[in-house]
Protein backbone atom coordinates (compact mmCIF):
# COMPACT_ATOMS: atom_id res chain seq x y z
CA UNK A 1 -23.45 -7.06 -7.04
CA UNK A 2 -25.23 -10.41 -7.79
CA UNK A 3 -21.97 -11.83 -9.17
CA UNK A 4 -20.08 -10.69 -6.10
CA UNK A 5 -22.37 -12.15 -3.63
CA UNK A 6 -22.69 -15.45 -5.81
CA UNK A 7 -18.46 -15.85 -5.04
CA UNK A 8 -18.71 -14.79 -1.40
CA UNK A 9 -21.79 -17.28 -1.03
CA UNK A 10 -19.64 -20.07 -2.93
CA UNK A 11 -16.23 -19.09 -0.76
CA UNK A 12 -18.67 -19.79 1.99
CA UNK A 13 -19.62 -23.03 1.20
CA UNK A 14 -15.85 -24.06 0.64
CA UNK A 15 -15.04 -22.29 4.15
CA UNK A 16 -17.68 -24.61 5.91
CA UNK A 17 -15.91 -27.60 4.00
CA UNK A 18 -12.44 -26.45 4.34
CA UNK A 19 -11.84 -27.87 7.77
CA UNK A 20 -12.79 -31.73 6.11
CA UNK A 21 -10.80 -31.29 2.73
CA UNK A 22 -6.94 -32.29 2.38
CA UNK A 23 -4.73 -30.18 0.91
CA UNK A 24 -4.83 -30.76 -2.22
CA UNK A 25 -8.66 -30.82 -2.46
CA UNK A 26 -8.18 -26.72 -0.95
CA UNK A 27 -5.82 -26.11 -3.11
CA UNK A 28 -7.83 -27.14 -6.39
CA UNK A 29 -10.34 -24.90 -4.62
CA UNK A 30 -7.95 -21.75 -5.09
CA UNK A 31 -7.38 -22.87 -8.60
CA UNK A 32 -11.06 -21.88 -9.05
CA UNK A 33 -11.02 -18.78 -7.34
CA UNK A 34 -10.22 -15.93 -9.98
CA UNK A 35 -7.52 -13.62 -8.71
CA UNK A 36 -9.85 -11.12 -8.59
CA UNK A 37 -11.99 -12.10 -5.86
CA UNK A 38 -13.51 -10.03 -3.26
CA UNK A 39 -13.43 -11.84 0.40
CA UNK A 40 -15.39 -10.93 3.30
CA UNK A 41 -13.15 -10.54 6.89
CA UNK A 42 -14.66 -11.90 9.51
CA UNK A 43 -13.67 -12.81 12.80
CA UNK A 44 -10.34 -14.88 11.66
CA UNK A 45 -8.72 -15.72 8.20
CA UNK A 46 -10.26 -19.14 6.89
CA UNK A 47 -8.23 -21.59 4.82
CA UNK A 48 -9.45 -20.68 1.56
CA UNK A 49 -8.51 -17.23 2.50
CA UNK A 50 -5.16 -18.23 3.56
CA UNK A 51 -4.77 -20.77 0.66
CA UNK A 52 -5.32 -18.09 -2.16
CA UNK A 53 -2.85 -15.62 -0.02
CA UNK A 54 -0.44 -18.13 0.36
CA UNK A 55 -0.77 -18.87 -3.62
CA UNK A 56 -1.00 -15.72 -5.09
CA UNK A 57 0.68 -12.81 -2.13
CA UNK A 58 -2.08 -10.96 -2.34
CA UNK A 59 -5.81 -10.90 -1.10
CA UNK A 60 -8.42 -8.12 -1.40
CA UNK A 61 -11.39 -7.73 1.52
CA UNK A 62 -14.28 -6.15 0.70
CA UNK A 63 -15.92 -2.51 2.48
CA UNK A 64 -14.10 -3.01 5.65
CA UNK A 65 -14.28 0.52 6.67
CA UNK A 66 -17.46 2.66 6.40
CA UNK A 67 -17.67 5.93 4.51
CA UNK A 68 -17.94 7.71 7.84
CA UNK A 69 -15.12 5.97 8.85
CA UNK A 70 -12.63 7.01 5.71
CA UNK A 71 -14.15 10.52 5.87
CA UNK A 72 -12.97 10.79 9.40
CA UNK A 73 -9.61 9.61 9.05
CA UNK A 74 -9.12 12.02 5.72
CA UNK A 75 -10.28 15.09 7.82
CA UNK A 76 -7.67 14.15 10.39
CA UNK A 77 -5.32 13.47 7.16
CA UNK A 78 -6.02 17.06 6.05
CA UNK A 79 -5.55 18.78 9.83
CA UNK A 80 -2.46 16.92 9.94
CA UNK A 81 -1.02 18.56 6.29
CA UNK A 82 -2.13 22.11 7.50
CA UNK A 83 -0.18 21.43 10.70
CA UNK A 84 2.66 20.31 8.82
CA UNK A 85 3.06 22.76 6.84
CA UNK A 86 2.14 25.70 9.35
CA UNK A 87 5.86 24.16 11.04
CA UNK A 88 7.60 24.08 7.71
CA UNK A 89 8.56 20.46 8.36
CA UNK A 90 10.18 18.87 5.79
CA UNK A 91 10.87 15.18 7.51
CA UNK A 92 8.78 13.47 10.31
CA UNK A 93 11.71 11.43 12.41
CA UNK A 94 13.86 11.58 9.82
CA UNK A 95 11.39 10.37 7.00
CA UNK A 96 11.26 13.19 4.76
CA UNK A 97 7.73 14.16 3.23
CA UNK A 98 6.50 14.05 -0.36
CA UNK A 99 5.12 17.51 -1.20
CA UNK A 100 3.72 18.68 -4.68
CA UNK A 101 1.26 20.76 -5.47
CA UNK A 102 -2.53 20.33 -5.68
CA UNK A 103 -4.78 21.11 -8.84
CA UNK A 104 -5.24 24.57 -7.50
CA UNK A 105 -1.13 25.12 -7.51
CA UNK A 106 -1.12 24.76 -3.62
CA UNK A 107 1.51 23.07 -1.49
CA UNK A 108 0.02 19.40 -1.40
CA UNK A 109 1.67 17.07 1.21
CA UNK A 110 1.82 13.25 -0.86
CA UNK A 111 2.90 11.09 1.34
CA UNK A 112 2.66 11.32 5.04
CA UNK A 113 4.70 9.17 7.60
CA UNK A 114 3.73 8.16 11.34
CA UNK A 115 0.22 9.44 10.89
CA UNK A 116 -1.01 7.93 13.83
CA UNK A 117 1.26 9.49 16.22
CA UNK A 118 -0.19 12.79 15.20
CA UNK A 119 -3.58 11.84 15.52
CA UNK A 120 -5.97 9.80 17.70
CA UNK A 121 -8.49 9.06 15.09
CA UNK A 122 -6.35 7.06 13.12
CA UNK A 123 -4.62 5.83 16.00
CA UNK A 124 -7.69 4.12 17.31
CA UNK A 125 -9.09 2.98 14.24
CA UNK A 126 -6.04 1.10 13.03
CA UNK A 127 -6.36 -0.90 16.52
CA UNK A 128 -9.66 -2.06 16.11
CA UNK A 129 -10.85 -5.27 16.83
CA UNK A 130 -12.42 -6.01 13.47
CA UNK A 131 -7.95 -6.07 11.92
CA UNK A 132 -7.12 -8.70 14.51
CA UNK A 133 -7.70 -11.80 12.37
CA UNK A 134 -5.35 -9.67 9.68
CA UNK A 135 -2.85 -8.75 12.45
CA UNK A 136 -2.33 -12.51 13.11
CA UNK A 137 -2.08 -13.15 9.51
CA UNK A 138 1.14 -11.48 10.02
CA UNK A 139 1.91 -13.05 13.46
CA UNK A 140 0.93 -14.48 17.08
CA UNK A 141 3.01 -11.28 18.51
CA UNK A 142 2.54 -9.08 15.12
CA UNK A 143 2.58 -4.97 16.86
CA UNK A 144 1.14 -1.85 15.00
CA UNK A 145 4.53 -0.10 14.67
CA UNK A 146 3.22 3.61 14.99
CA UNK A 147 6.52 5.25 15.63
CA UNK A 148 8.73 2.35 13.70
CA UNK A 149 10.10 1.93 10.18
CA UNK A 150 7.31 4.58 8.63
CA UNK A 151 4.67 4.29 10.71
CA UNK A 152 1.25 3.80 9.61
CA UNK A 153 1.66 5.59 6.19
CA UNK A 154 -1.09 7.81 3.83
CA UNK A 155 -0.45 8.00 0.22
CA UNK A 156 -2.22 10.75 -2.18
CA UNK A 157 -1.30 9.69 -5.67
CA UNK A 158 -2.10 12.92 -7.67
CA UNK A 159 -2.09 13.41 -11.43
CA UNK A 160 -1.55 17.01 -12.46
CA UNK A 161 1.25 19.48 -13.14
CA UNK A 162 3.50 19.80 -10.14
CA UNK A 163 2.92 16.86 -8.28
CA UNK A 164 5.45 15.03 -7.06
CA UNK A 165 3.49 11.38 -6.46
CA UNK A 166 1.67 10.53 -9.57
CA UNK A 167 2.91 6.68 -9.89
CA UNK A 168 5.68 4.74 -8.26
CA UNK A 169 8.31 1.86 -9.93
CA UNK A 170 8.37 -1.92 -9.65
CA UNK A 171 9.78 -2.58 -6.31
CA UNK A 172 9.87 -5.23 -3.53
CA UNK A 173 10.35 -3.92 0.06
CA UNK A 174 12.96 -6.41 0.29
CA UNK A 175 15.56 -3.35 -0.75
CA UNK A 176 14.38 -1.24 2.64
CA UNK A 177 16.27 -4.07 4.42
CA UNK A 178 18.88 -4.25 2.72
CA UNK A 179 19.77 -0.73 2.76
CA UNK A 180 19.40 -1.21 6.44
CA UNK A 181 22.42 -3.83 6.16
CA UNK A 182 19.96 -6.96 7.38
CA UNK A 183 18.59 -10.30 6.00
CA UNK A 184 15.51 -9.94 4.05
CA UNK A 185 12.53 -10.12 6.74
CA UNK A 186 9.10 -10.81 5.40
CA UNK A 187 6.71 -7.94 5.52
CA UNK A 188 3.11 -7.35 4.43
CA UNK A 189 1.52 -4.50 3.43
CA UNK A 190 -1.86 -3.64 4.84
CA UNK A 191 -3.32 -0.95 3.04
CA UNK A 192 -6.79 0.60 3.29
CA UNK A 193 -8.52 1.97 -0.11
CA UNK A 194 -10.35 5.47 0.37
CA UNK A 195 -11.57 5.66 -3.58
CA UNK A 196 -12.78 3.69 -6.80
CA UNK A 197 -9.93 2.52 -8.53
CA UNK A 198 -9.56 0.59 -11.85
CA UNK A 199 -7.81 -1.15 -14.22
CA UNK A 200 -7.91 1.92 -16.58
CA UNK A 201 -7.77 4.61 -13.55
CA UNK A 202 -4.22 3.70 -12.20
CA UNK A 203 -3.49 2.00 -9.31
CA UNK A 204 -1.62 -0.84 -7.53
CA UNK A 205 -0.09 -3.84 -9.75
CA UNK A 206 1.13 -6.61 -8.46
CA UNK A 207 3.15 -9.71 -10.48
CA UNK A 208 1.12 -12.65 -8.65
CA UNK A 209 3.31 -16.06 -7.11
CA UNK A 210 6.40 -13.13 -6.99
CA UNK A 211 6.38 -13.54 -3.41
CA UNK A 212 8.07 -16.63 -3.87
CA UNK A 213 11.08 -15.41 -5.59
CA UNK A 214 14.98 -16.06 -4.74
CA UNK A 215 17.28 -13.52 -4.12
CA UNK A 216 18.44 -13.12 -7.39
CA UNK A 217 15.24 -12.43 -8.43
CA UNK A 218 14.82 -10.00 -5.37
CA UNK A 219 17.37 -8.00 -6.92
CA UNK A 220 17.48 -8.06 -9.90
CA UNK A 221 14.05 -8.87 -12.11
CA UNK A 222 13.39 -5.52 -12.45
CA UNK A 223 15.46 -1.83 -12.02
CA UNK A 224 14.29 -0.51 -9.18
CA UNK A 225 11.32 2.38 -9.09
CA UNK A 226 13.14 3.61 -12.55
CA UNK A 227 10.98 0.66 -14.51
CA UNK A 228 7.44 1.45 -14.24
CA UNK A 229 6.42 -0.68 -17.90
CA UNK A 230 3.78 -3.15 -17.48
CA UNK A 231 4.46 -6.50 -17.17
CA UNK A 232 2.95 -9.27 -19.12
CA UNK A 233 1.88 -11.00 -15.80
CA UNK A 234 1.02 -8.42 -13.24
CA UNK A 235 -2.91 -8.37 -12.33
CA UNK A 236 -4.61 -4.84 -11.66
CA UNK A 237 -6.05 -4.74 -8.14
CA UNK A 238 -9.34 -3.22 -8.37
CA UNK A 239 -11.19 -1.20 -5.05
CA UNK A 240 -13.77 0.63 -3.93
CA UNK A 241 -13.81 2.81 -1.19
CA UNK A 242 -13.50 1.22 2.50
CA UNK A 243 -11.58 -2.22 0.90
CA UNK A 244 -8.77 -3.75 2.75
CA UNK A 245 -6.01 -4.98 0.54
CA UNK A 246 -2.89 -7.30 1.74
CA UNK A 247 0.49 -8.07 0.06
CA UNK A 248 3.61 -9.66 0.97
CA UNK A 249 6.35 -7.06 0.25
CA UNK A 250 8.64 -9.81 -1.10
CA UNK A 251 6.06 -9.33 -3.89
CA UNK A 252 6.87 -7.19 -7.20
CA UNK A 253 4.60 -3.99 -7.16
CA UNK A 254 4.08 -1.29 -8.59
CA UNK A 255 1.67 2.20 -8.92
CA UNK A 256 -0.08 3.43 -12.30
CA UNK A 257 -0.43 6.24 -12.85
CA UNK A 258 -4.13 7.48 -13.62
CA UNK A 259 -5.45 8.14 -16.93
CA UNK A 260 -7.10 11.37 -15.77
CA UNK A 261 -5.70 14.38 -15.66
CA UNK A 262 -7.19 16.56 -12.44
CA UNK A 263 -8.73 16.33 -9.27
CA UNK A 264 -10.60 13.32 -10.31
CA UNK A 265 -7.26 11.34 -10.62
CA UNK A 266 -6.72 11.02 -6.39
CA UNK A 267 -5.92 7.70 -5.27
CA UNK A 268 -6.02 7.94 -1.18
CA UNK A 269 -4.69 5.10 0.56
CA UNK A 270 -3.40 3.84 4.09
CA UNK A 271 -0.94 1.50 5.14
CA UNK A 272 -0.50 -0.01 8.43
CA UNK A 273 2.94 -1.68 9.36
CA UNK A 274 2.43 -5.18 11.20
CA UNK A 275 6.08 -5.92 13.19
CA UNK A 276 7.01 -8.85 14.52
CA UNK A 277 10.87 -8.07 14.80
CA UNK A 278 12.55 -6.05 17.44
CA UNK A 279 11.16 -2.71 18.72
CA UNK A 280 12.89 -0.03 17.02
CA UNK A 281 11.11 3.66 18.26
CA UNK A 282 11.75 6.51 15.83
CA UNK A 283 12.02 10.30 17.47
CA UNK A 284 12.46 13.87 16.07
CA UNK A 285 16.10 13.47 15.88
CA UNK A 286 16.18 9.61 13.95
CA UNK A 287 18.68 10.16 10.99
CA UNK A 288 16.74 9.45 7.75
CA UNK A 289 17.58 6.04 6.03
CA UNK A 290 20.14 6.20 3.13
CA UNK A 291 17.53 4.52 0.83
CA UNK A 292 15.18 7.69 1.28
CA UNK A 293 18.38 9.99 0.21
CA UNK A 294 18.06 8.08 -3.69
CA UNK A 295 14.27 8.36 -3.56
CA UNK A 296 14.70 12.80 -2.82
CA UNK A 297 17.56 12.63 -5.44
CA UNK A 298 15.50 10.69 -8.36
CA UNK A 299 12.49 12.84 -7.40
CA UNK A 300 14.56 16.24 -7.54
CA UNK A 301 15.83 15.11 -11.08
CA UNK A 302 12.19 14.20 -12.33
CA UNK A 303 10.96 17.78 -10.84
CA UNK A 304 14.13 19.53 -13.10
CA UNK A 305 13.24 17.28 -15.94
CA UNK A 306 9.76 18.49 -16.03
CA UNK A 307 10.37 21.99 -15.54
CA UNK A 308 13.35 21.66 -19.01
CA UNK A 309 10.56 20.12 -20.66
CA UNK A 310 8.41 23.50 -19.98
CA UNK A 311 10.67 25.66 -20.51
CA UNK A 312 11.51 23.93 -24.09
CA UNK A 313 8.20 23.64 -24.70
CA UNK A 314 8.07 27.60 -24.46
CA UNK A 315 10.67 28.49 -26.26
């Protein structure tokens, strides 16, 4: 802890000084900063900040939410699943759900869509005063998009037999847009961290700088969510619970999967989607997106490939 407050005292210091330094000076600044530095948010994004994002595509902000806080939102997380599955629902405006099973053997919903539409806790919370300096990080007229794209989106990564969600590929979001037949638009991810999570316990990777990238390399550095290999340069991004991380989707990213096996293996996280493009609403009758039709397909041919596996196992 004295080693963390030692770099947020020192990032203060060079936020004080940032306002008087030229470029260059800020960005030899960055250079010192090691990419795994935990910032403090405050009331707006100060140059360093911005320098390292704008370096790197990534930046990490320490205990932004309180325990309460994530226990609150994961209660309304959990009402939301028994709802769910009470109904039978399979898709939520046309985004269909990720559901394995737990460590018990018990239908376990993975990934939820438009969370907030569904409940007022996490409605509120994602509106709250203390995200506006990240919400104009994205833009002067950046919008929570509740009921657009995915909505505001909760991940439980889950490693034990039957689940569905235990790590995901090297990807870019820049292949959501094209599927949608449009330019590449930037997007960054906002994503809230509910649990501990290590280099050794899984978790998100991200190749730093990618952000950067051409086209070409847009499309092509990597096969899409079939690759999930490490790469020589991607850098581990380490949380506790209540940390705010942000990443530009041009980035490449990808999920580990954890090294335990059980209950103890839950990654929880949240994403919130800041739009700045034109209002697109999603209802109970929005067709789902073609690029969610390969995701069900590659998932149904993992499930069968685990359950020959059993079965050959048994025999």
């Amino acid at each position: 802890m004295q080693a963390v407050q030692s770099v947020l005292d020192r990032l203060s210091s060079f936020d004080r000084q940032a306002a008087r330094v030229s470029s260059a000076e800020l960005e030899a600044e960055v250079d010192n900063l090691p990419l795994n530095t935990r910032f403090e948010l405050g009331r707006e994004i100060t140059p360093i900040q911005k320098a390292f994002f704008d370096r790197h595509g990534f930046i990490l902000f320490a205990k932004v939410a309180t325990q309460p806080e994530l226990d609150a939102i994961y209660s309304a997380i959990c009402s939301i699943q028994d709802r769910w599955l009470a109904e039978g629902r399979k898709k939520v405006f046309g985004i269909p759900l990720f559901v394995g099973k737990d460590h018990l053997g018990a239908p376990f919903i993975q990934r939820f869509a438009f969370t907030s539409m569904f409940s007022d806790v996490i409605r509120d919370f994602v509106r709250d005063g203390r995200f506006e300096p990240v919400r104009l990080l994205v833009g002067e007229n950046a919008r929570v998009g509740d009921n657009e794209k995915d909505g505001v989106v909760f991940n439980r990564n889950l490693n034990v037999p039957g689940t569905t969600y235990k790590a995901l590929g090297w990807h870019t979001d820049g292949l959501r847009d094209i599927f949608y037949g449009r330019g590449i638009k930037p997007q960054l991810n906002v994503g809230l961290h509910f649990d501990r999570c290590t280099a050794t316990t899984g978790g998100l990777r991200i190749i730093p700088g990618t952000h950067k990238q051409g086209i070409v390399s847009t499309l092509i550095r990597k096969p899409y969510f079939v690759s999930n290999t490490p790469d020589a340069n991607e850098i581990a991004i380490e949380t506790e619970p209540g940390d705010l991380t942000v990443h530009d989707g041009q980035a490449w990213h990808r999920v580990e999967r954890s090294n335990v096996v059980g209950p103890e293996s839950l990654r929880r996280t949240m994403y919130v989607p800041y739009l700045t493009d034109e209002y697109q609403p999603k209802h109970d009758n929005s067709p789902t997106p073609p690029y969610h039709y390969l995701g069900m397909a590659m998932r149904k041919a993992k499930k069968l490939q685990a359950e020959l596996k059993k079965k050959l196992g048994r025999s």
